[in-house]
N, C-alpha and C. Protein backbone atom coordinates (compact mmCIF):
# COMPACT_ATOMS: atom_id res chain seq x y z
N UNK A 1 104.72 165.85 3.96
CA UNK A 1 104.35 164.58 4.56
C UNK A 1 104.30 164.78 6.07
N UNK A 2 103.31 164.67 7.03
CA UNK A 2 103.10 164.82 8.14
C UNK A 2 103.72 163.74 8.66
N UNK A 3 104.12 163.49 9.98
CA UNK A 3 104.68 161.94 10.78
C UNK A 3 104.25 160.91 11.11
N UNK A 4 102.73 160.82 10.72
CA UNK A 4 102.20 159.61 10.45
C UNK A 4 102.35 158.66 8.94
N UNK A 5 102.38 159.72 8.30
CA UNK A 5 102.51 159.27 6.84
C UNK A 5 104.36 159.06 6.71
N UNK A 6 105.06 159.44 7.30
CA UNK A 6 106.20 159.14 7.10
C UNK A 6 106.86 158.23 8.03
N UNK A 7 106.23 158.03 9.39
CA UNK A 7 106.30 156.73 10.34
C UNK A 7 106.18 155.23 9.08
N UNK A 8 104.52 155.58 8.70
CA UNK A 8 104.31 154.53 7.81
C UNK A 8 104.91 154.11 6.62
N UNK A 9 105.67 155.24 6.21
CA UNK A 9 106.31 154.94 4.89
C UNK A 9 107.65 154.26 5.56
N UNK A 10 108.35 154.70 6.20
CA UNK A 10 109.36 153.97 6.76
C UNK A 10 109.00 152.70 7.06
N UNK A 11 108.20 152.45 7.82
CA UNK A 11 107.44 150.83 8.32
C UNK A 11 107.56 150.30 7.45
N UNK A 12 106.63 151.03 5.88
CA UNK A 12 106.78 150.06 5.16
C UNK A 12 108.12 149.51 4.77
N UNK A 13 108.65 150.58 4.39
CA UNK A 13 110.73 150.08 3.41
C UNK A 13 110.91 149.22 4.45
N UNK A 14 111.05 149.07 5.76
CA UNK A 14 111.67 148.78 6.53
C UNK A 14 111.56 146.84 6.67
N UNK A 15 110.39 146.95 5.68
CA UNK A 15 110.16 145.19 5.58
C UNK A 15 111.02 145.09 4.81
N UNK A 16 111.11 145.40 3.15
CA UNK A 16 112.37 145.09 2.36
C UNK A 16 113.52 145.39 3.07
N UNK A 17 114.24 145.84 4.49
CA UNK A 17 115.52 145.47 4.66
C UNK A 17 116.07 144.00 4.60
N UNK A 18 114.84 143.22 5.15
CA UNK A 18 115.24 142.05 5.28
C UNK A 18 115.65 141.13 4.28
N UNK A 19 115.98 142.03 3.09
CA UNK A 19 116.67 141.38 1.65
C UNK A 19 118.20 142.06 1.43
N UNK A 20 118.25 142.41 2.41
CA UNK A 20 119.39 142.74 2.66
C UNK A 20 120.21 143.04 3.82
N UNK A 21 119.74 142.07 4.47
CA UNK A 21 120.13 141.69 6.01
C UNK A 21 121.14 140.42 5.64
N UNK A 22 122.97 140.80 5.45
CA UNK A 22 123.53 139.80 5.16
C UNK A 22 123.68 138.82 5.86
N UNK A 23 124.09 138.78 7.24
CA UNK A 23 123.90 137.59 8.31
C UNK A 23 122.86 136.98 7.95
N UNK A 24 121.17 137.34 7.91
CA UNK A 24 119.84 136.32 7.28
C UNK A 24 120.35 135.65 5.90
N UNK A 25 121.06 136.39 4.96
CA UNK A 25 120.93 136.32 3.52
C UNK A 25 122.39 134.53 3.74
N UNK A 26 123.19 134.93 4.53
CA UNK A 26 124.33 134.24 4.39
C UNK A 26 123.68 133.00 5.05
N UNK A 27 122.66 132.68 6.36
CA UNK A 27 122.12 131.54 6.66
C UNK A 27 121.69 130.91 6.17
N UNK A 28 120.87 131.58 5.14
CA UNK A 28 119.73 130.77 4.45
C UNK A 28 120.83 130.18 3.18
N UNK A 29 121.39 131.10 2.52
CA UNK A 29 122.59 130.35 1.34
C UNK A 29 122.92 129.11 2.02
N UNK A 30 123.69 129.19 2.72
CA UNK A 30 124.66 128.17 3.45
C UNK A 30 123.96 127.12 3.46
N UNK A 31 122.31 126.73 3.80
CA UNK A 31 121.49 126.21 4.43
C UNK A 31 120.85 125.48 3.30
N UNK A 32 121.06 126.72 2.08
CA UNK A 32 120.28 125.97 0.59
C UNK A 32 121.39 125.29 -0.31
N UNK A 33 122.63 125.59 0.00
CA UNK A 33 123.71 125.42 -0.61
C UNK A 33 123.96 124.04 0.28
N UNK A 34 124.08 123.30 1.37
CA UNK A 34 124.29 122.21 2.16
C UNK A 34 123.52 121.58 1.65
N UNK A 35 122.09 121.89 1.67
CA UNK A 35 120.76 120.81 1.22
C UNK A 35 121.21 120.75 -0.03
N UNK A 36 121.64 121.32 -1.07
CA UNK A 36 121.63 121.13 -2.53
C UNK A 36 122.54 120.06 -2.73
N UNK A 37 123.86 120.37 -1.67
CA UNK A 37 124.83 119.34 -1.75
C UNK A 37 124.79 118.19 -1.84
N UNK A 38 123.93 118.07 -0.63
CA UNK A 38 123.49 116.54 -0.36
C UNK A 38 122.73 115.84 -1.20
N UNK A 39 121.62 116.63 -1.60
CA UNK A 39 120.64 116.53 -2.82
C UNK A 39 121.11 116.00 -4.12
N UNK A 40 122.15 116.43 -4.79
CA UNK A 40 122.87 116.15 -5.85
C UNK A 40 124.21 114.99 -5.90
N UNK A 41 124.97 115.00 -4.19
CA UNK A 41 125.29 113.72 -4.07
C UNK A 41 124.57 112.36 -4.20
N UNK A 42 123.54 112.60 -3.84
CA UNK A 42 122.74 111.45 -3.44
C UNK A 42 122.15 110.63 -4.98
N UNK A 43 121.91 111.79 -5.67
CA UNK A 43 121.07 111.64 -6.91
C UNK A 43 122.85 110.77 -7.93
N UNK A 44 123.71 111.50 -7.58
CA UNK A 44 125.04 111.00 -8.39
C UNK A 44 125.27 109.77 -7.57
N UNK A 45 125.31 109.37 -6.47
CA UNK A 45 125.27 108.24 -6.21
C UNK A 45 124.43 106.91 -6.55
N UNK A 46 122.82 106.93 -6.20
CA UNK A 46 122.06 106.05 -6.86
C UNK A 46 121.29 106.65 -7.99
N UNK A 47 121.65 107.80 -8.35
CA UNK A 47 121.00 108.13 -9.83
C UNK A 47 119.40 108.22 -9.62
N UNK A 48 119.35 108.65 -9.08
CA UNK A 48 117.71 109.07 -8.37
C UNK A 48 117.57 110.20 -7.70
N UNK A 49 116.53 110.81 -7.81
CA UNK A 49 116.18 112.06 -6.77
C UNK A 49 114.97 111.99 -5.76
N UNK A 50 115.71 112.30 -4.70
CA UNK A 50 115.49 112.24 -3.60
C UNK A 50 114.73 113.89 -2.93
N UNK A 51 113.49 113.83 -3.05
CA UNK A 51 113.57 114.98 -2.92
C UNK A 51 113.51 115.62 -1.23
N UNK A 52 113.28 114.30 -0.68
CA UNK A 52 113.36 114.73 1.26
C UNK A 52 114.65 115.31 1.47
N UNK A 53 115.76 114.91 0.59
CA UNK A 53 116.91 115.38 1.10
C UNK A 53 117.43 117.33 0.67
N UNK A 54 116.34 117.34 0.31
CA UNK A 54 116.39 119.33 0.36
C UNK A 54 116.15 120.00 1.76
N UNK A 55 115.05 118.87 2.28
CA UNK A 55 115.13 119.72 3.27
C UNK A 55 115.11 118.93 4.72
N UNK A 56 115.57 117.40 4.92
CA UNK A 56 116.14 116.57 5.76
C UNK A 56 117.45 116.99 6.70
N UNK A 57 117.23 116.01 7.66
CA UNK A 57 118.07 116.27 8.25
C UNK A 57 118.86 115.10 8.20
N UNK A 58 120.52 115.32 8.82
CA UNK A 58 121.47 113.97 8.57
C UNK A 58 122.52 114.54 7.31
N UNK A 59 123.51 113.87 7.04
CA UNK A 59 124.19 113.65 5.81
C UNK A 59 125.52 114.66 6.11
N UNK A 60 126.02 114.96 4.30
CA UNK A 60 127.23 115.73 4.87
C UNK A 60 126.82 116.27 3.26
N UNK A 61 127.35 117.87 3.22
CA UNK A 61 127.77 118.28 5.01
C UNK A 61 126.46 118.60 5.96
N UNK A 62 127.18 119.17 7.06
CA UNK A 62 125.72 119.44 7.91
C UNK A 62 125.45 120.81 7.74
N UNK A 63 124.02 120.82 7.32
CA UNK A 63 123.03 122.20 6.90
C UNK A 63 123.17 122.85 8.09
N UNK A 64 122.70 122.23 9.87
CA UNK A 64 122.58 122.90 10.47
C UNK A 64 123.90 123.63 11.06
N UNK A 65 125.10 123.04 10.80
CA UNK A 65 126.68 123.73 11.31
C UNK A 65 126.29 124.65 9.76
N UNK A 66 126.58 124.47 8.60
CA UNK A 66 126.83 125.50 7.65
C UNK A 66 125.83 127.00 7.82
N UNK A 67 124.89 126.61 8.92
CA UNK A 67 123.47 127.97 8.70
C UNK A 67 123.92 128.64 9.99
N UNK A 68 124.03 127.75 11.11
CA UNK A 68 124.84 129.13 12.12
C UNK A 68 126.17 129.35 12.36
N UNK A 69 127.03 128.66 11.53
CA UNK A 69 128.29 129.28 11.47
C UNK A 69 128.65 130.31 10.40
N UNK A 70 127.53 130.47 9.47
CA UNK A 70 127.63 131.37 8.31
C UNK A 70 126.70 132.18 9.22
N UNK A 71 125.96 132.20 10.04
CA UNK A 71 125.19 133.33 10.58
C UNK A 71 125.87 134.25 11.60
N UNK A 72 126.91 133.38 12.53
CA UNK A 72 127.65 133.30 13.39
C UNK A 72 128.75 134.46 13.06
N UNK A 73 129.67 134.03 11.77
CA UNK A 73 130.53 134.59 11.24
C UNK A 73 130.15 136.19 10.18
N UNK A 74 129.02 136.21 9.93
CA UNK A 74 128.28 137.23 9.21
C UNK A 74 128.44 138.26 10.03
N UNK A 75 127.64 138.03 11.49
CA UNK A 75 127.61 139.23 12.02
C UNK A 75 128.84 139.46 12.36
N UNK A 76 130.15 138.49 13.11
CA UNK A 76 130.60 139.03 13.60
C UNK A 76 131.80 140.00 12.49
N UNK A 77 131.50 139.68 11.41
CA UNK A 77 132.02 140.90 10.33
C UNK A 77 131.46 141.70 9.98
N UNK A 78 130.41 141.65 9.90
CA UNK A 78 129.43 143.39 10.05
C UNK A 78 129.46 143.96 11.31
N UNK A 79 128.86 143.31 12.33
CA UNK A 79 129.59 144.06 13.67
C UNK A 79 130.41 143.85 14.49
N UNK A 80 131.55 143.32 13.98
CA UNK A 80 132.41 142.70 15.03
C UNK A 80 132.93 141.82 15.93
N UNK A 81 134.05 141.45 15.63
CA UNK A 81 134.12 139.94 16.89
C UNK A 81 134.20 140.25 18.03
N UNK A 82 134.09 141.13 18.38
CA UNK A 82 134.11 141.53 19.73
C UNK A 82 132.84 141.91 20.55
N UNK A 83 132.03 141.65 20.10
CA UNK A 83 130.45 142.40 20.29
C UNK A 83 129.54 141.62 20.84
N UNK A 84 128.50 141.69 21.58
CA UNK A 84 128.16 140.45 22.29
C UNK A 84 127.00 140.00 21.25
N UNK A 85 126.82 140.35 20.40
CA UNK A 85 125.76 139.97 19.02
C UNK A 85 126.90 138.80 18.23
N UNK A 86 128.01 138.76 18.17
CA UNK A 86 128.95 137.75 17.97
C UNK A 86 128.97 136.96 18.77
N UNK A 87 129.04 137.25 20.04
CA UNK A 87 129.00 135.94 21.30
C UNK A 87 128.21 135.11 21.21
N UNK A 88 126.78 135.76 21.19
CA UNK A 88 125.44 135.07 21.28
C UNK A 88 125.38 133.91 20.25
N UNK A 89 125.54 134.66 19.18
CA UNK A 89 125.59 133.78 17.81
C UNK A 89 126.65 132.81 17.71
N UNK A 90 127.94 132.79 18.33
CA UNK A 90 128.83 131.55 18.65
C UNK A 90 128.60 130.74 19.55
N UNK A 91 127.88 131.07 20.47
CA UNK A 91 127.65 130.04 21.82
C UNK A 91 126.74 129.13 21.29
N UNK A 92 125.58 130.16 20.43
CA UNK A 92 124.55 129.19 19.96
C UNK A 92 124.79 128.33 18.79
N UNK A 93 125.66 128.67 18.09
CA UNK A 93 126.17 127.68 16.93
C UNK A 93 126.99 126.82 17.82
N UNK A 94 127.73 126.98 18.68
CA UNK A 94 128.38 125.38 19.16
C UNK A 94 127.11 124.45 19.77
N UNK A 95 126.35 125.34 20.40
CA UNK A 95 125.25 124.19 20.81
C UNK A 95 124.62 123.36 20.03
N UNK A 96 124.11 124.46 18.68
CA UNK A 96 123.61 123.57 17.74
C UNK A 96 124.59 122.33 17.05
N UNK A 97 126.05 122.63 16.67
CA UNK A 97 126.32 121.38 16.47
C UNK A 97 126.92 120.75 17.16
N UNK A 98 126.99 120.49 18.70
CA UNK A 98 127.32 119.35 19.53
C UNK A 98 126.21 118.93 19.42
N UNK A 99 124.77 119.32 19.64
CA UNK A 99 123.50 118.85 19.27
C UNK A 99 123.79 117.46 18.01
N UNK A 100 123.81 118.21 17.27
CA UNK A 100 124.03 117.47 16.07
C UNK A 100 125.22 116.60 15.80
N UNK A 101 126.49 116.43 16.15
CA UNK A 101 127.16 115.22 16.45
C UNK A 101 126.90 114.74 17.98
N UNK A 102 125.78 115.25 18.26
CA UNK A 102 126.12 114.25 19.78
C UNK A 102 124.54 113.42 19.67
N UNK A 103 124.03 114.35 21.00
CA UNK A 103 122.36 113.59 20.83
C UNK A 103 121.68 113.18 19.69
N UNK A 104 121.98 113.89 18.82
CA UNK A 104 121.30 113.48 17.23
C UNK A 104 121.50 112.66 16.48
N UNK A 105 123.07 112.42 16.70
CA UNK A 105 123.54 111.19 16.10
C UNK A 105 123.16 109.78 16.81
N UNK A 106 123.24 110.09 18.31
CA UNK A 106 122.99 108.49 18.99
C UNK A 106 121.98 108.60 18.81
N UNK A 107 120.61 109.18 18.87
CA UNK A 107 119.28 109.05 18.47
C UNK A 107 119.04 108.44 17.15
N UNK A 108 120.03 108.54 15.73
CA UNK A 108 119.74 107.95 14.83
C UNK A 108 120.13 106.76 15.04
N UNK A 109 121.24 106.43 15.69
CA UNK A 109 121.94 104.98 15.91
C UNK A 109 120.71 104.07 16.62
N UNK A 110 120.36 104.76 17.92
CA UNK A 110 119.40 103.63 18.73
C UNK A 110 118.17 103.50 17.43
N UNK A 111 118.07 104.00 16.58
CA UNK A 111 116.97 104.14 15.81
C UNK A 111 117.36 102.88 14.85
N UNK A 112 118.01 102.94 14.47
CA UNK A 112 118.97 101.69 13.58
C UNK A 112 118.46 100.43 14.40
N UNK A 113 119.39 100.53 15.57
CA UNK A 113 119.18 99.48 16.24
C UNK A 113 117.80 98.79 16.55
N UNK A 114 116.86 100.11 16.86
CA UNK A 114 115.24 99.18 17.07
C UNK A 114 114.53 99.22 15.92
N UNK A 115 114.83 99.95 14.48
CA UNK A 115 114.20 99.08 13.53
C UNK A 115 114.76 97.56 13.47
N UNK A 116 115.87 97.37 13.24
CA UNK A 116 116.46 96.27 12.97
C UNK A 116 115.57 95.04 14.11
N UNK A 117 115.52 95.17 15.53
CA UNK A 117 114.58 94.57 16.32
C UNK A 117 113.22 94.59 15.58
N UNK A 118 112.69 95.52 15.34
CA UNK A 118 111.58 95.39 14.59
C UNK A 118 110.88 94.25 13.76
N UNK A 119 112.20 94.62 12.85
CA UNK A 119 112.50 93.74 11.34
C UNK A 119 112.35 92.20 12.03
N UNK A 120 112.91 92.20 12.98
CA UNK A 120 113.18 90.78 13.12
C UNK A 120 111.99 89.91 13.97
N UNK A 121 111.00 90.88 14.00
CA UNK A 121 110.18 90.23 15.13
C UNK A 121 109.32 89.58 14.16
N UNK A 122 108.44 88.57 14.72
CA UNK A 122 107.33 87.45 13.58
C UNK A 122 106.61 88.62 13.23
N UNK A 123 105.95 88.23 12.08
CA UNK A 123 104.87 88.80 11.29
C UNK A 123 103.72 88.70 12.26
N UNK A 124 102.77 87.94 12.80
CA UNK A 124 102.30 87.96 13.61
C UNK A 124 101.93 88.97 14.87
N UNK A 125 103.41 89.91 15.57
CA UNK A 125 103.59 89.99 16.75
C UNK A 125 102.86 91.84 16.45
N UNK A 126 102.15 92.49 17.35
CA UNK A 126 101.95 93.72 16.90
C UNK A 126 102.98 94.80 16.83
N UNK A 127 103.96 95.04 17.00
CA UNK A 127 104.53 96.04 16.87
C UNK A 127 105.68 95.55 15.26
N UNK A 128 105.27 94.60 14.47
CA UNK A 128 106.11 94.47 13.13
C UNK A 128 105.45 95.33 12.18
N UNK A 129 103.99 96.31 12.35
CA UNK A 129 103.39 96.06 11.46
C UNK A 129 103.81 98.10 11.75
N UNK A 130 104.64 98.75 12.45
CA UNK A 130 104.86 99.67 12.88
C UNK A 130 105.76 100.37 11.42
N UNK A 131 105.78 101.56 11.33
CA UNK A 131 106.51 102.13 10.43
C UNK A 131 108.17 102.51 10.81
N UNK A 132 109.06 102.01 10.32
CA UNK A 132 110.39 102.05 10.88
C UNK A 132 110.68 103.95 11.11
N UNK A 133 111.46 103.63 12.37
CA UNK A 133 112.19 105.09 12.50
C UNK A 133 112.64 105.82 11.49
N UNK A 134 113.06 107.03 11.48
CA UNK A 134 114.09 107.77 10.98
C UNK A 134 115.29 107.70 11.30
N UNK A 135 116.64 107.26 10.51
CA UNK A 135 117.50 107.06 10.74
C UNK A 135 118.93 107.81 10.88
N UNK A 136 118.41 108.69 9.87
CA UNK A 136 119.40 109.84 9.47
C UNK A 136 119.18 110.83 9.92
N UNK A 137 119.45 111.19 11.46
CA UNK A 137 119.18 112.91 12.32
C UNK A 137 120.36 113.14 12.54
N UNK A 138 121.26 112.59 13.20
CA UNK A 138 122.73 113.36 13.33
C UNK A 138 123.58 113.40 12.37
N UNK A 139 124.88 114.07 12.94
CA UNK A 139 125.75 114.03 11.56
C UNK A 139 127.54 113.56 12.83
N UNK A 140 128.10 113.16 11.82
CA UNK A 140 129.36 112.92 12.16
C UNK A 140 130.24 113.84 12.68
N UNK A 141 131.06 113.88 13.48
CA UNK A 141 131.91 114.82 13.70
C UNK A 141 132.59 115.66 12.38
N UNK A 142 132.93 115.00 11.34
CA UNK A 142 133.30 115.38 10.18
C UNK A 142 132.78 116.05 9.21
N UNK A 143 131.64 115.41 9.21
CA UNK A 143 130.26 116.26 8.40
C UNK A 143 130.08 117.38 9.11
N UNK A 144 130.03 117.73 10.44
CA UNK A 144 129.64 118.69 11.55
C UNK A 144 131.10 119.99 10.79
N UNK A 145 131.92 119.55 10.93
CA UNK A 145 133.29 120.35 10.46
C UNK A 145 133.33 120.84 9.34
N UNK A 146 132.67 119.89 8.02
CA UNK A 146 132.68 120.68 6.72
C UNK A 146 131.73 121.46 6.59
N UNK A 147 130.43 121.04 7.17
CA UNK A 147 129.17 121.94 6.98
C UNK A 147 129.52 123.42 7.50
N UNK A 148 130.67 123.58 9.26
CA UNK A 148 131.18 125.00 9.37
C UNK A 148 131.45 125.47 8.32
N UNK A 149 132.71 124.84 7.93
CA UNK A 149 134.15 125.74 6.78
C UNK A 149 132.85 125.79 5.45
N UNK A 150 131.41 125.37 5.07
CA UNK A 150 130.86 125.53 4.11
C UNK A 150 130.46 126.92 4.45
N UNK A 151 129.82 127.18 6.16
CA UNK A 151 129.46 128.62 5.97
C UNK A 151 130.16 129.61 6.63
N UNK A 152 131.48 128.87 7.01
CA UNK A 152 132.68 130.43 7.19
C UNK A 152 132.99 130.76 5.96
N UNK A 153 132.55 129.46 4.60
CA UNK A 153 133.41 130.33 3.15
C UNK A 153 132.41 131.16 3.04
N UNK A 154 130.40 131.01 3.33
CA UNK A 154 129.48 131.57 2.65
C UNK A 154 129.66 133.05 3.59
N UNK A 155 130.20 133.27 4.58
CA UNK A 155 130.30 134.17 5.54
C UNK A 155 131.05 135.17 4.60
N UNK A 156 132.17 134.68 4.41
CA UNK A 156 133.61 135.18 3.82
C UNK A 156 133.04 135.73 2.26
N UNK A 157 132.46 135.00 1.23
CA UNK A 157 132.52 135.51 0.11
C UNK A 157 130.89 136.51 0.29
N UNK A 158 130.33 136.79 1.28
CA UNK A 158 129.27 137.67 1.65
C UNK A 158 129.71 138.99 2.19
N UNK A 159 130.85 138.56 2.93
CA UNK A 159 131.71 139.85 3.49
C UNK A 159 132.20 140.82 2.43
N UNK A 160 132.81 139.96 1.39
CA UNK A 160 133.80 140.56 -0.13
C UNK A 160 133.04 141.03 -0.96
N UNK A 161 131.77 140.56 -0.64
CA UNK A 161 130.50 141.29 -1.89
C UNK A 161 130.35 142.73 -1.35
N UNK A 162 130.20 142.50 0.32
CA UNK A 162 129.14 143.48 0.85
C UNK A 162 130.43 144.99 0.80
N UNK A 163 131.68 144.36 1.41
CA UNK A 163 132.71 145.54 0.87
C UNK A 163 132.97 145.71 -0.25
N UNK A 164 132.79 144.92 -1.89
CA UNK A 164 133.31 145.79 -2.18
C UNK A 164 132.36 146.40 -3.05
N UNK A 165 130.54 146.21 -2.68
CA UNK A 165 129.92 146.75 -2.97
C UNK A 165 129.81 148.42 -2.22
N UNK A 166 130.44 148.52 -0.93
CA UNK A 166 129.92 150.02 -0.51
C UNK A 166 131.84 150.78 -0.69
């Protein structure tokens, strides 16, 4: 095999790593495992399926704390808590969920608040005839907390596979 033909053969394998890139593999779980949650609460609650809530935002727990704190915590057990590929990935998971109990949540609230104005204006007036906000973008401080510990467990039982597979 000359080094073009073996450049390329590598190129190619080198796409299937990404099925076994556990930090990717542990985000996306965490992320399908949160949405499912919610998905199946919702349906046990009013006995209906909902299918926006697979891939919505809002509720508990929170998808977006469970996808970078399981991404967060992935690497820093494949490469270390000490590593600045751990840093990066923690700084950016706190941003994302102060994001998400902070701005995201009062954005759903004022959203509450001016449908409800909406609602109340005459039939007549032009802006009644408007399609109400979205209400459900942030999440609670609490929801924000379980959605972590959902993907420090998906972190954790990804770690126990990946050791005691090698």
């Amino acid at each position: 095999m000359d080094g073009a033909e073996e450049s390329a053969s590598i190129s190619n394998s080198s796409y299937w790593l990404v099925f076994t890139n556990y930090p990717l593999i542990s985000a996306f779980l965490a992320f399908g495992i949160a949405q499912g949650i919610k998905f199946f609460t919702a349906w046990y609650r009013e006995r209906r399926w909902d299918v926006k809530l697979l891939v919505g935002s809002g509720g508990m727990p929170s998808s977006h704390a469970s996808t970078v704190t399981a991404l967060a915590f992935a690497i820093g057990f494949r490469d270390g808590f000490g590593g600045s590929l751990f840093a990066i990935a923690m700084v950016l998971a706190c941003v994302v969920m102060y994001d998400a109990s902070g701005v995201r949540l009062h954005a759903g609230r004022q959203a509450e608040v001016l449908n409800q104005i909406v609602f109340e204006l005459p039939t007549e007036h032009p802006l009644s005839e408007i399609r109400p906000l979205r209400e459900l973008l942030g999440h609670t401080p609490t929801q924000v907390i379980v959605g972590a510990l959902l993907g420090l467990f998906i972190a954790i039982i990804g770690y126990l596979i990946n050791k005691a597979g090698t």
